[in-house]
N, C-alpha and C. Protein backbone atom coordinates (compact mmCIF):
# COMPACT_ATOMS: atom_id res chain seq x y z
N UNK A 1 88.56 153.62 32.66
CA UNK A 1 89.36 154.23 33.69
C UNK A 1 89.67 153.18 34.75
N UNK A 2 90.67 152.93 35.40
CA UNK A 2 91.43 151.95 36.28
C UNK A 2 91.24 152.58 37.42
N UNK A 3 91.21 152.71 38.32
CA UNK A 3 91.02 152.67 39.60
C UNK A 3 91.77 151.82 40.36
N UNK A 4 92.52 152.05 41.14
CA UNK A 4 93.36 150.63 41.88
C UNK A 4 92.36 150.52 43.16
N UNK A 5 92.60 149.22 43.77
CA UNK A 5 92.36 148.69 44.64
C UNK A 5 92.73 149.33 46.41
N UNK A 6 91.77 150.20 46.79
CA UNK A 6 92.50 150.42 48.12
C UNK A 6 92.55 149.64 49.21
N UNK A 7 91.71 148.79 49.42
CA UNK A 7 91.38 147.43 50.77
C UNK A 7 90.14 147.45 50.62
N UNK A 8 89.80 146.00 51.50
CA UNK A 8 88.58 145.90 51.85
C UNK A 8 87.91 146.42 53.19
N UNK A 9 87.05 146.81 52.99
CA UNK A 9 86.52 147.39 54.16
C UNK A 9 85.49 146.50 55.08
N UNK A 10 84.62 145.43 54.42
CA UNK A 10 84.53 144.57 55.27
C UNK A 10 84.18 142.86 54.41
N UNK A 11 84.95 142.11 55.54
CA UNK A 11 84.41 140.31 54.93
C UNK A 11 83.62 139.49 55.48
N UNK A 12 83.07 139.32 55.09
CA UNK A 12 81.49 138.28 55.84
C UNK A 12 81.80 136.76 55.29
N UNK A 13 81.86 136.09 56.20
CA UNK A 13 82.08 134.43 56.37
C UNK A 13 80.88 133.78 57.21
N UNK A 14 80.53 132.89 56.91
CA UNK A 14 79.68 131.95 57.18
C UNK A 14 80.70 130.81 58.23
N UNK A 15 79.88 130.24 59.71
CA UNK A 15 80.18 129.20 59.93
C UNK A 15 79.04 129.05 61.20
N UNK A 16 79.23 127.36 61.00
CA UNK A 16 78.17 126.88 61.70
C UNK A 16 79.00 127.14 63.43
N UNK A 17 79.40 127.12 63.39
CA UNK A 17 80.31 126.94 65.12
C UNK A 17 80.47 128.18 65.46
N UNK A 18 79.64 129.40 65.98
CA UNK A 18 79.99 130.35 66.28
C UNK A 18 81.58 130.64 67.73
N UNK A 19 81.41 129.74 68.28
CA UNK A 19 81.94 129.12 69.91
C UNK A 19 83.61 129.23 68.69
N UNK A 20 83.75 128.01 67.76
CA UNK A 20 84.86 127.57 67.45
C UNK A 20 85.54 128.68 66.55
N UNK A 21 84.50 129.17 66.22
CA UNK A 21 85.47 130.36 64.80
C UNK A 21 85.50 131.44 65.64
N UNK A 22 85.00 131.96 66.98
CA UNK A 22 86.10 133.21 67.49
C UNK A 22 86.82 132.92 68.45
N UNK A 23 86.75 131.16 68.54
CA UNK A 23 88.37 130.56 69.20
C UNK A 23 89.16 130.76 68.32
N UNK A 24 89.04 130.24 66.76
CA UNK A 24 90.23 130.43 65.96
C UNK A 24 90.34 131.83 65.32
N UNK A 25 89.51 133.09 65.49
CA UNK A 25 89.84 133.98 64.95
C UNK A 25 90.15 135.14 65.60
N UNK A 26 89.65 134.94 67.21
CA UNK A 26 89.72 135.73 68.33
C UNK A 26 91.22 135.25 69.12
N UNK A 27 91.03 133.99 69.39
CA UNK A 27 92.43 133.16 70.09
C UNK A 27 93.41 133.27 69.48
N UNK A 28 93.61 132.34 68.39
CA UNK A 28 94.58 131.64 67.46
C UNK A 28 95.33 132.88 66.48
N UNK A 29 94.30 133.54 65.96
CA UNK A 29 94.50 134.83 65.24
C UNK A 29 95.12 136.35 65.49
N UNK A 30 94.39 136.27 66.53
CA UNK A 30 94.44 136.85 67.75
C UNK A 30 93.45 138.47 67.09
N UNK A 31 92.40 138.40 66.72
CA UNK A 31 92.09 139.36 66.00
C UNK A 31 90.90 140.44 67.37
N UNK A 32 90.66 141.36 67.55
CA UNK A 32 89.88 142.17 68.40
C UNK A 32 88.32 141.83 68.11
N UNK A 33 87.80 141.39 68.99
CA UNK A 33 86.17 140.83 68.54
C UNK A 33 85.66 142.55 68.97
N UNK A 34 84.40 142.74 67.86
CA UNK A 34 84.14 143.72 68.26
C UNK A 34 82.54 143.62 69.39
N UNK A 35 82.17 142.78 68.62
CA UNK A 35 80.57 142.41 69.47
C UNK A 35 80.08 140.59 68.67
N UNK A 36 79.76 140.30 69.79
CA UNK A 36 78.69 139.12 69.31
C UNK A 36 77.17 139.19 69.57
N UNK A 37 76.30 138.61 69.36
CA UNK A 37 75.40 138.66 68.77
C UNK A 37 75.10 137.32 69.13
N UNK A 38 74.34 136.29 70.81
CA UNK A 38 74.23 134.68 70.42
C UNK A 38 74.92 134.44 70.01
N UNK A 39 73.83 133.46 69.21
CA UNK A 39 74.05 132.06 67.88
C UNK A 39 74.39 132.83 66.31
N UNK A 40 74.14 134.33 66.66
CA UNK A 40 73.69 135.27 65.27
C UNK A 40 74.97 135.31 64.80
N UNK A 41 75.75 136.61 64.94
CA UNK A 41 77.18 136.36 64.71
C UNK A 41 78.27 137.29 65.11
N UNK A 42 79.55 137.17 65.02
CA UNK A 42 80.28 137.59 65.58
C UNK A 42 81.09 139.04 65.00
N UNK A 43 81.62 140.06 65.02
CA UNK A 43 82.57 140.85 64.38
C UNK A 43 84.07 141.21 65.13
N UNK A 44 84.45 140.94 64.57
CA UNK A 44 86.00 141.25 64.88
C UNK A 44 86.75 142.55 63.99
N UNK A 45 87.93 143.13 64.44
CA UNK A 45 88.51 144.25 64.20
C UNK A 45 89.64 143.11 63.10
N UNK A 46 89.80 144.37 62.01
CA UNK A 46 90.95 143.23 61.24
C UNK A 46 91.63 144.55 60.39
N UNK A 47 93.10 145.00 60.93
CA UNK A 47 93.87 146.01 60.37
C UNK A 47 92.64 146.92 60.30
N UNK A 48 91.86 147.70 58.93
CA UNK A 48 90.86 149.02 58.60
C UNK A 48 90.18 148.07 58.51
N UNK A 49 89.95 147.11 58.34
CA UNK A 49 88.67 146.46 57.95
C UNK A 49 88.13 145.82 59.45
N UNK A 50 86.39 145.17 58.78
CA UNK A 50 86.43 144.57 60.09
C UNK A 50 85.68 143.26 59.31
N UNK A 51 85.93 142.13 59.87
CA UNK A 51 85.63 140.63 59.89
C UNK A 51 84.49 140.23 60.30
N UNK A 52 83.26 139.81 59.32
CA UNK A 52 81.81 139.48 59.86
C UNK A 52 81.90 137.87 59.69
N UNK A 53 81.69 136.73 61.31
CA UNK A 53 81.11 136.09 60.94
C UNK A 53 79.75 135.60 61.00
N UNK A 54 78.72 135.20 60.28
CA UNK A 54 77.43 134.77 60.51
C UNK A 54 77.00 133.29 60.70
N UNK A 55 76.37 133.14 61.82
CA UNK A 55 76.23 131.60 61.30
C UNK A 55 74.40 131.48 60.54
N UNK A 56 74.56 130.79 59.11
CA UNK A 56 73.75 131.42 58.24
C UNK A 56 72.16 130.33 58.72
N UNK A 57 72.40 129.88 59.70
CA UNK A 57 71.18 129.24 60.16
C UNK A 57 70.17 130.04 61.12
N UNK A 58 70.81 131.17 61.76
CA UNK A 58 70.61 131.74 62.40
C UNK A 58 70.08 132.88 61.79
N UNK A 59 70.73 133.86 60.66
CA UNK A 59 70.23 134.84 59.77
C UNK A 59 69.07 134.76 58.84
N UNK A 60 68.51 133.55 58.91
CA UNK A 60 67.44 133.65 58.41
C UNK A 60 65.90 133.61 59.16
N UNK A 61 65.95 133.66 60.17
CA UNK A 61 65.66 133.91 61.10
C UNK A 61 65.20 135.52 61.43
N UNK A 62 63.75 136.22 61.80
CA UNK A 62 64.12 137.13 61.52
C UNK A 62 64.74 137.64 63.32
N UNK A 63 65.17 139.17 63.17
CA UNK A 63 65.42 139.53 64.40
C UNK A 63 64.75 139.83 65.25
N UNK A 64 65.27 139.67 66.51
CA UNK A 64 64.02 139.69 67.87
C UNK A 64 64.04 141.56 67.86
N UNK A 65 62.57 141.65 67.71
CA UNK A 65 61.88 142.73 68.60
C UNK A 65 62.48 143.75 69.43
């Protein structure tokens, strides 16, 4: 049975520069940040979906208390 594709509902990206990737994805993009999180990571609003980035040095790490 086929099923089509309705969207994604969410994308998780990795980057070390938390500062530089929601200049280019918040600024440049111009996309709605929803919350950050530090060094941890960022989410942004993107059309239905929403945009996770992590910086993965930080996620392994566990969370504060």
């Amino acid at each position: 049975m086929d099923l089509p594709l309705d969207g994604i509902l969410e994308t998780a990206l990795y980057a070390d520069d938390l500062d530089r990737a929601e200049a280019f994805y918040g600024g440049v993009l111009g996309l709605q940040r929803i919350t950050r999180a530090g060094n941890r990571h960022v989410f942004f609003r993107c059309g239905d979906g929403v945009l996770l980035i992590f910086n993965a040095a930080e996620t392994v790490k566990p969370p504060p208390a």
